[in-house]
N, C-alpha and C. Protein backbone atom coordinates (compact mmCIF):
# COMPACT_ATOMS: atom_id res chain seq x y z
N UNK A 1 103.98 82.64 109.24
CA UNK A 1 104.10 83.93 108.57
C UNK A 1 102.93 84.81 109.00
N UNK A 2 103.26 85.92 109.52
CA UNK A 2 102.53 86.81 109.73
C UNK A 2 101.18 87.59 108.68
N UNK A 3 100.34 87.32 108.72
CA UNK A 3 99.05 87.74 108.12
C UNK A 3 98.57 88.83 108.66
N UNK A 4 98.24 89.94 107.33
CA UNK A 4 97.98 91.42 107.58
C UNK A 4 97.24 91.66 106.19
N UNK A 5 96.08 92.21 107.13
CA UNK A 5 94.85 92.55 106.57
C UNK A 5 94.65 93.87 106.46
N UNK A 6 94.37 94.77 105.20
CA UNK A 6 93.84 95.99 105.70
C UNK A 6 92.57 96.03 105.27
N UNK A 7 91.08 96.35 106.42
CA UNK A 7 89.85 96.60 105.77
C UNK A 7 89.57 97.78 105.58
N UNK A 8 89.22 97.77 104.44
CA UNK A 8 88.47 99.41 103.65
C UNK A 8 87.18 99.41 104.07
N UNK A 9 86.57 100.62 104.54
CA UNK A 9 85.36 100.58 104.56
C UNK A 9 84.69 101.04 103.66
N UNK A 10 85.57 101.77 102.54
CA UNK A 10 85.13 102.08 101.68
C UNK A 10 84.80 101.09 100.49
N UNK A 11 83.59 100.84 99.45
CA UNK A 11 83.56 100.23 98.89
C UNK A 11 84.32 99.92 97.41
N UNK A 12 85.33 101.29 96.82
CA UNK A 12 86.06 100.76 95.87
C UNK A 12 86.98 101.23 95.60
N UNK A 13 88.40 101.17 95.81
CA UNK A 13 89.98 101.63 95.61
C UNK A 13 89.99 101.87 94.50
N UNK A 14 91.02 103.57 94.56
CA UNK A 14 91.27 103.91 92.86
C UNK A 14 92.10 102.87 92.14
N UNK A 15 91.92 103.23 90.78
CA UNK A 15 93.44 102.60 90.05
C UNK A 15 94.59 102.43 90.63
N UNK A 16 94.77 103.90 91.40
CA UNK A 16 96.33 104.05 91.51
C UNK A 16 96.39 103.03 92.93
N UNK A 17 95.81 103.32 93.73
CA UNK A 17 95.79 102.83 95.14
C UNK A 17 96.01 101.21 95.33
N UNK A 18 95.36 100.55 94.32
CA UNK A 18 94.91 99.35 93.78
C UNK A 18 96.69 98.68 93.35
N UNK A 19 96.83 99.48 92.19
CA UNK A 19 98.58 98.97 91.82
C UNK A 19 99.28 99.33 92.59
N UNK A 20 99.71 100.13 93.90
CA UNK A 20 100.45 100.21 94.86
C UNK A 20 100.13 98.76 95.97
N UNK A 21 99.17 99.15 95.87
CA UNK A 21 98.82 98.10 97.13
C UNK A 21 99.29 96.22 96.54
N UNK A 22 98.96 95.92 95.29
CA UNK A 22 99.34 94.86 94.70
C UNK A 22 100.93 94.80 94.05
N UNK A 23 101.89 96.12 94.30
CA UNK A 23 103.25 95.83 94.12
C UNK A 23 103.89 96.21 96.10
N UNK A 24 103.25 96.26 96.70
CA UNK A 24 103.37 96.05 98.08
C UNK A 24 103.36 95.10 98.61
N UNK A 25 102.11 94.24 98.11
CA UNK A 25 101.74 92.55 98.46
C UNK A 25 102.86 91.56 97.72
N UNK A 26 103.28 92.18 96.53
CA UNK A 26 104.34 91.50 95.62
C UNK A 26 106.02 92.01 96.56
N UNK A 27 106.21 92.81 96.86
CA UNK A 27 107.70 93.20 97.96
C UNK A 27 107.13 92.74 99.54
N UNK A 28 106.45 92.25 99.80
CA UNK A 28 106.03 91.85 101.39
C UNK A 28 106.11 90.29 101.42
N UNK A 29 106.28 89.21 99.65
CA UNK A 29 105.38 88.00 99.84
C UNK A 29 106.52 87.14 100.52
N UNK A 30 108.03 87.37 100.67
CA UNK A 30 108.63 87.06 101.73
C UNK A 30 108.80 86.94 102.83
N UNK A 31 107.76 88.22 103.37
CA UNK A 31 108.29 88.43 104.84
C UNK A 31 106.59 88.30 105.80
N UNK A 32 105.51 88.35 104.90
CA UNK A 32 104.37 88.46 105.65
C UNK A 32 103.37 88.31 104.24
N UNK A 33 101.81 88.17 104.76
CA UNK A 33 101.25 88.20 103.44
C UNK A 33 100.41 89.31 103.51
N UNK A 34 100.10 89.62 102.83
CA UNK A 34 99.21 91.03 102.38
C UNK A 34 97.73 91.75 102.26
N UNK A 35 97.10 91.62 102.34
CA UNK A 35 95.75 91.16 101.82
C UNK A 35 94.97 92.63 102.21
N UNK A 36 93.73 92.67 101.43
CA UNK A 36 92.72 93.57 101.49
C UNK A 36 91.69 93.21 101.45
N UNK A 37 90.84 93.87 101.58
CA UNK A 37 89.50 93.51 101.29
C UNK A 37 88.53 95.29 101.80
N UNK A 38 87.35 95.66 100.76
CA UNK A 38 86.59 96.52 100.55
C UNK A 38 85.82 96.84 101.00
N UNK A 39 84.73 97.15 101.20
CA UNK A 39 83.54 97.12 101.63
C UNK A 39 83.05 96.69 102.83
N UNK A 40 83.81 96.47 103.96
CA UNK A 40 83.87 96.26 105.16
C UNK A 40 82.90 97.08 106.34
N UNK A 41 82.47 96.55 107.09
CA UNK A 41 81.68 97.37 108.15
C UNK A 41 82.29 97.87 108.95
N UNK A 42 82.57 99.15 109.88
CA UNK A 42 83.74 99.37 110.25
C UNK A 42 82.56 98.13 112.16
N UNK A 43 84.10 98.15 113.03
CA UNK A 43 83.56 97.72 113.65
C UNK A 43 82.81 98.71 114.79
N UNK A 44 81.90 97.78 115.68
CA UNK A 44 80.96 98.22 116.30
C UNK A 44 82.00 98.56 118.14
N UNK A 45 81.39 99.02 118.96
CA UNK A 45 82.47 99.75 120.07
C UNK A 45 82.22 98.64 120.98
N UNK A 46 80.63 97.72 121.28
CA UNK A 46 81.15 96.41 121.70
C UNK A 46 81.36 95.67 121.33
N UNK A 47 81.95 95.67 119.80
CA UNK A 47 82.80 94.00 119.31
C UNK A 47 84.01 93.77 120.09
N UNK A 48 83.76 92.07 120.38
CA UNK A 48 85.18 92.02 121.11
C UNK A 48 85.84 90.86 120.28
N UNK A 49 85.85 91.07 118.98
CA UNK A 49 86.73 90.19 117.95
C UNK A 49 87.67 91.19 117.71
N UNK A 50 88.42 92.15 118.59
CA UNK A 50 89.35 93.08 118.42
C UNK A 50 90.78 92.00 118.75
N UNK A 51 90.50 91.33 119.70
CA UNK A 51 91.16 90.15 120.43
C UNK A 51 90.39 88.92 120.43
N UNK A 52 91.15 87.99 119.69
CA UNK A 52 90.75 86.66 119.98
C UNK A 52 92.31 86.04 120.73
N UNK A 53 91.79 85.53 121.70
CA UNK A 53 92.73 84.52 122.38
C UNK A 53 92.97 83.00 121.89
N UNK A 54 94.39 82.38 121.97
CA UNK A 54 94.35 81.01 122.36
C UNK A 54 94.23 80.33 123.62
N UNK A 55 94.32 79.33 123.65
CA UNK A 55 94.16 78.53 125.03
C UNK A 55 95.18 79.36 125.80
N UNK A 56 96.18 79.29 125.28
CA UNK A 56 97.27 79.72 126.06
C UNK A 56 97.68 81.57 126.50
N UNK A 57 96.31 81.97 126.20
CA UNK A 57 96.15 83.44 126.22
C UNK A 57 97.01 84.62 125.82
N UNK A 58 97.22 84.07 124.32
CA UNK A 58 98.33 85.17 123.59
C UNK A 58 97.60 84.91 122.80
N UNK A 59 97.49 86.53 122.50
CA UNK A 59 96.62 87.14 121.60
C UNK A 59 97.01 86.46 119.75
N UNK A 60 95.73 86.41 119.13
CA UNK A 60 95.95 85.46 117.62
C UNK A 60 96.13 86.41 116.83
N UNK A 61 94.73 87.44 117.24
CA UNK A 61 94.54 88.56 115.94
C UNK A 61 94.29 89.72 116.95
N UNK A 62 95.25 90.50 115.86
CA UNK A 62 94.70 92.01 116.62
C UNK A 62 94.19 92.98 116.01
N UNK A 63 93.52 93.54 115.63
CA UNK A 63 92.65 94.56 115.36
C UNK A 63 93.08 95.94 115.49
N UNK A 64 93.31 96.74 114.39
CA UNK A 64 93.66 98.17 114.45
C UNK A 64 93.34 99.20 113.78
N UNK A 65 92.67 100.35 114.36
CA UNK A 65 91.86 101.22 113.45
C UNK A 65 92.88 102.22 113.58
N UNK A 66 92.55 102.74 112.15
CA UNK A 66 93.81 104.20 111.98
C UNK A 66 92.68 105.00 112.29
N UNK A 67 93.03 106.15 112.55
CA UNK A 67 92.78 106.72 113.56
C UNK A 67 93.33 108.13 113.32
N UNK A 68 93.56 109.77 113.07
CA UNK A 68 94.44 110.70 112.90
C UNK A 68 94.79 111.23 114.42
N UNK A 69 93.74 110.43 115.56
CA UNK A 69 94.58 110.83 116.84
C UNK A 69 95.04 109.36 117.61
N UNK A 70 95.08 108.48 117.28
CA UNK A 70 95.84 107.01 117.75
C UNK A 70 97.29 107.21 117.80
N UNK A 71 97.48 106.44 118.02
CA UNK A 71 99.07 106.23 118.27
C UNK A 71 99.84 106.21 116.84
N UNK A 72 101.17 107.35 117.34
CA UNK A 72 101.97 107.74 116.50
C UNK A 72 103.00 106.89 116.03
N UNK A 73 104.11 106.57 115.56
CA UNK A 73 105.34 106.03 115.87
C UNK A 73 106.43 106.04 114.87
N UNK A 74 107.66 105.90 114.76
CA UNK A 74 108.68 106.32 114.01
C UNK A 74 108.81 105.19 113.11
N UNK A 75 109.18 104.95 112.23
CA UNK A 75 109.53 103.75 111.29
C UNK A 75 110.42 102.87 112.15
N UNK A 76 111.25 102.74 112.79
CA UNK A 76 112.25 101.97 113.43
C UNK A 76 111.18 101.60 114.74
N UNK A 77 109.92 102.58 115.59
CA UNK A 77 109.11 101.93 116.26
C UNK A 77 108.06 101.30 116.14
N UNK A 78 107.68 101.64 114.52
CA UNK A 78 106.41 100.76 114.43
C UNK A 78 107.37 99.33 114.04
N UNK A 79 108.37 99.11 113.30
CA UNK A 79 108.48 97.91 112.96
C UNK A 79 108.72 97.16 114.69
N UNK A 80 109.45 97.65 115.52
CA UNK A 80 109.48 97.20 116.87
C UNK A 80 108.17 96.55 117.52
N UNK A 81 106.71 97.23 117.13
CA UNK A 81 105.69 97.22 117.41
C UNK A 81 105.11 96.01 116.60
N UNK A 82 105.76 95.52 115.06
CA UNK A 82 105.27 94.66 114.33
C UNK A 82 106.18 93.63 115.25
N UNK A 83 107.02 93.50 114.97
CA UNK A 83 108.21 92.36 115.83
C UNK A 83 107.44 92.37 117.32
N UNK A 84 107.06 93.02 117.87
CA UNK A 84 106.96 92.72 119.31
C UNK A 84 105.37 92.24 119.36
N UNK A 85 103.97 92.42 117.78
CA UNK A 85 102.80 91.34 117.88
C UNK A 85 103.54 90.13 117.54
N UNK A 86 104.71 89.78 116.89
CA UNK A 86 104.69 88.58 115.92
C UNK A 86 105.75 87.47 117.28
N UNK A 87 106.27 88.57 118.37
CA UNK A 87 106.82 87.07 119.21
C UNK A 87 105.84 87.03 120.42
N UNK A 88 104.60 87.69 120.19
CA UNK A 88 103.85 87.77 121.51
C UNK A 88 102.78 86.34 121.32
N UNK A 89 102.98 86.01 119.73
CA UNK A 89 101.80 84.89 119.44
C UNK A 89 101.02 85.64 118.49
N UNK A 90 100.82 86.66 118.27
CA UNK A 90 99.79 87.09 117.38
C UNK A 90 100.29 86.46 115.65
N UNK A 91 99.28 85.89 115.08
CA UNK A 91 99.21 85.44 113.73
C UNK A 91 98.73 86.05 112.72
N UNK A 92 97.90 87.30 112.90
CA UNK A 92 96.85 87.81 111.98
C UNK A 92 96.73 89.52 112.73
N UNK A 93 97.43 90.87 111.40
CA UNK A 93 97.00 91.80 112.13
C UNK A 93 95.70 92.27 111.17
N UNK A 94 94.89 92.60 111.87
CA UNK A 94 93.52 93.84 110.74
C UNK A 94 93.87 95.07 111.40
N UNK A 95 93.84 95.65 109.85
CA UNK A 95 93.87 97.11 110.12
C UNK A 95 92.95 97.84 109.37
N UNK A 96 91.58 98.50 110.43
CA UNK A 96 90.60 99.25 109.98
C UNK A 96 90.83 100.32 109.41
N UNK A 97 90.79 101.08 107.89
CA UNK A 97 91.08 102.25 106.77
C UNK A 97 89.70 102.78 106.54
N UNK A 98 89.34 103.84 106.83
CA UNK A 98 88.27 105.17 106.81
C UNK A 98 87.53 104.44 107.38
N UNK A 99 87.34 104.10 108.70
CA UNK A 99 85.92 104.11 109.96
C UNK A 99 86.46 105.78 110.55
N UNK A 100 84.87 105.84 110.46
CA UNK A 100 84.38 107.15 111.06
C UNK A 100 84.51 107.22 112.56
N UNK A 101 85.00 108.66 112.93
CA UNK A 101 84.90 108.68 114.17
C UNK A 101 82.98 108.33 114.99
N UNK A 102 83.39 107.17 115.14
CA UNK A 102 81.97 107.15 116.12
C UNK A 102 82.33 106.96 117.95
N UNK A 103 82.96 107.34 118.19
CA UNK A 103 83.05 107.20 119.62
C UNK A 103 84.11 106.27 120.11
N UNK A 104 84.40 106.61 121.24
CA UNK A 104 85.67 106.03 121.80
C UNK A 104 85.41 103.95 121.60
N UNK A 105 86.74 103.49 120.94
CA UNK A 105 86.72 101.97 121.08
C UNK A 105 87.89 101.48 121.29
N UNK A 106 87.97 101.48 123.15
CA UNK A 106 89.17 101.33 123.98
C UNK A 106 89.43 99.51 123.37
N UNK A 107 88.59 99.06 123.46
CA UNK A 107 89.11 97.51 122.76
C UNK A 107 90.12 97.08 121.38
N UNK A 108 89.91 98.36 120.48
CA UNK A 108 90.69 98.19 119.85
C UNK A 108 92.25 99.01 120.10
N UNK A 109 93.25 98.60 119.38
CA UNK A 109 94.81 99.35 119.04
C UNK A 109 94.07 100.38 118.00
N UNK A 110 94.50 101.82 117.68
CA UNK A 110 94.65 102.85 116.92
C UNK A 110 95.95 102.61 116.52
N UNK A 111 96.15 103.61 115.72
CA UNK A 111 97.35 104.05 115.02
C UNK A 111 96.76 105.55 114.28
N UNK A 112 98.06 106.01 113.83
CA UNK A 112 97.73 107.11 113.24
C UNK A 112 99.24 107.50 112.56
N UNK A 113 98.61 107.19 111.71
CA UNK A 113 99.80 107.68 110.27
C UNK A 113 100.28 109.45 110.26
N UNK A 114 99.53 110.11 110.60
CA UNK A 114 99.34 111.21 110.42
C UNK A 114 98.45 112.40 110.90
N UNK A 115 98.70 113.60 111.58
CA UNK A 115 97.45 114.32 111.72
C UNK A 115 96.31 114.67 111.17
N UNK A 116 97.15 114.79 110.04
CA UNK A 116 96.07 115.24 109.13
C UNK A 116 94.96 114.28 108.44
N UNK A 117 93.89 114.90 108.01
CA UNK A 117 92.82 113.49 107.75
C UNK A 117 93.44 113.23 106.34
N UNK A 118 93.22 111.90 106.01
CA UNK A 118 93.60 111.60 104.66
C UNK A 118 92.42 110.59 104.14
N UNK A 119 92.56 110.77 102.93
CA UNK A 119 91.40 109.74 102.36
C UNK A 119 91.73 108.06 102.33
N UNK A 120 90.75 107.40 102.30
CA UNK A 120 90.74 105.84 102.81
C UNK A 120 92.17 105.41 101.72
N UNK A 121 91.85 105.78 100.42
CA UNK A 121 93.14 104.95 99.13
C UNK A 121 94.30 105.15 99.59
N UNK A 122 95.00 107.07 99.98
CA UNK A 122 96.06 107.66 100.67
C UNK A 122 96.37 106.80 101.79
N UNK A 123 96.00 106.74 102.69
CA UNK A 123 95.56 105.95 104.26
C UNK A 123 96.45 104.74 104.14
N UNK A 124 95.60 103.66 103.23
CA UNK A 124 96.07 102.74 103.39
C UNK A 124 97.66 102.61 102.40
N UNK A 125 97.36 103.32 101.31
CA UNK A 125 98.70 103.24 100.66
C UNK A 125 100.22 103.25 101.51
N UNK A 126 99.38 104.51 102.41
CA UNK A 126 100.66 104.88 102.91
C UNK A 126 100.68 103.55 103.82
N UNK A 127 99.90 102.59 104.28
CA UNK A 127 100.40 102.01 105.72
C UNK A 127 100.55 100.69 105.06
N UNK A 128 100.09 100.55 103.68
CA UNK A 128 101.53 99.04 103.13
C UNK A 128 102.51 99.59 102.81
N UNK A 129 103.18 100.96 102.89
CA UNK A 129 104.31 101.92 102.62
C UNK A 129 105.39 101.16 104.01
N UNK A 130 104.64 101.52 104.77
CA UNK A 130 105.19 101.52 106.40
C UNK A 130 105.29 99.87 106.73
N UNK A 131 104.28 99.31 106.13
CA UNK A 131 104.34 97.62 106.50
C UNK A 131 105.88 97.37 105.94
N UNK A 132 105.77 97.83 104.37
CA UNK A 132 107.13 97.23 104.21
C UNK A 132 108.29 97.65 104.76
N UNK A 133 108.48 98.91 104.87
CA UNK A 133 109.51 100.00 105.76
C UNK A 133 109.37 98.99 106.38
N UNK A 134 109.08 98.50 107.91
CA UNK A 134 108.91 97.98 108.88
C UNK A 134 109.66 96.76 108.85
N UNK A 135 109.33 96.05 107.76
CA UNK A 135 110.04 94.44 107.48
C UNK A 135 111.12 95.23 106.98
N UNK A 136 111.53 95.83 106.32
CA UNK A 136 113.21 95.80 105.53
C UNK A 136 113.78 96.63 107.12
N UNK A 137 113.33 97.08 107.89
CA UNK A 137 114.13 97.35 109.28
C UNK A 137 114.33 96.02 109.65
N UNK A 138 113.50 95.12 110.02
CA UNK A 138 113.44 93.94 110.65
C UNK A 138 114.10 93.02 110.07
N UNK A 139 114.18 93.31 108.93
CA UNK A 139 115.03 92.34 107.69
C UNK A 139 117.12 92.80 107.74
N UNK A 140 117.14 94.03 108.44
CA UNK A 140 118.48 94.18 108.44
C UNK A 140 118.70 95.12 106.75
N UNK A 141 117.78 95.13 106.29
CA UNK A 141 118.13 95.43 104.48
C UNK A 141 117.70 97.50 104.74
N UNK A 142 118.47 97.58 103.88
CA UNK A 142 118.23 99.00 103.74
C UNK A 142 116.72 99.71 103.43
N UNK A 143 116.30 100.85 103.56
CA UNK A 143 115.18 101.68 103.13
C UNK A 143 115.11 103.31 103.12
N UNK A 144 114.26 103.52 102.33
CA UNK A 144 114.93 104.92 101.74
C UNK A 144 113.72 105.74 103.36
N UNK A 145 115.28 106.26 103.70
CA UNK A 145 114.60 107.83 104.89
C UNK A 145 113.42 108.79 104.81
């Protein structure tokens, strides 16, 4: 089962952000598991725990900072994009929520929910929004447009 992490760099999620994110983890515990965690360092531009390999050189974990100029994609392509880490070998995605623009970090995947800047709680809400979108595509089950 696919393991998906989102790190906050921020140190504390509102109320609201908090009960979305824990009835997200509760509609996902079928299809993937959920997880967060706070207070995170965002990463540094030569970390190369963006990619860890197995022996067999398919990628384990991948690493992804949102980003408002990273990569875009449609609900029917990001779930393509989830399906296409989960038969490549990857076991574990992180996804970095409010790191500051500090300079280009070609090692990691971006994404970008949106142009516009949004705050870290918004951010991530929206992208266990899209995690699940993503599985009920992949699942064959309906989701609201």
């Amino acid at each position: 089962m696919l393991k998906i992490t989102l790190l906050f760099t921020g140190k504390k999620l509102s109320k609201t952000a908090l009960a979305g994110l824990q009835e997200y983890k509760k509609r996902l515990s079928q299809s993937c598991q959920l997880d967060w965690l706070t207070g995170v360092e965002p990463p540094a531009d030569n970390d190369t725990s963006g990619y860890e390999s197995s022996q067999s050189s398919q990628i384990q974990v991948m690493t992804i900072i949102l980003d408002r100029t990273g990569q875009s994609y449609t609900s029917p392509e990001f779930a393509s994009q989830i399906q296409n880490y989960m038969t490549s070998g990857t076991s574990q995605l992180m996804f970095y929520v409010g790191v500051p623009n500090l300079g280009r970090r070609p090692k990691f995947g971006t994404l970008s929910l949106s142009p516009v800047a949004l705050s870290s709680d918004t951010a991530g809400l929206l992208l266990a929004e899209q995690i699940y979108r993503a599985f009920r595509i992949l699942e064959g089950k309906s989701y609201h447009k």
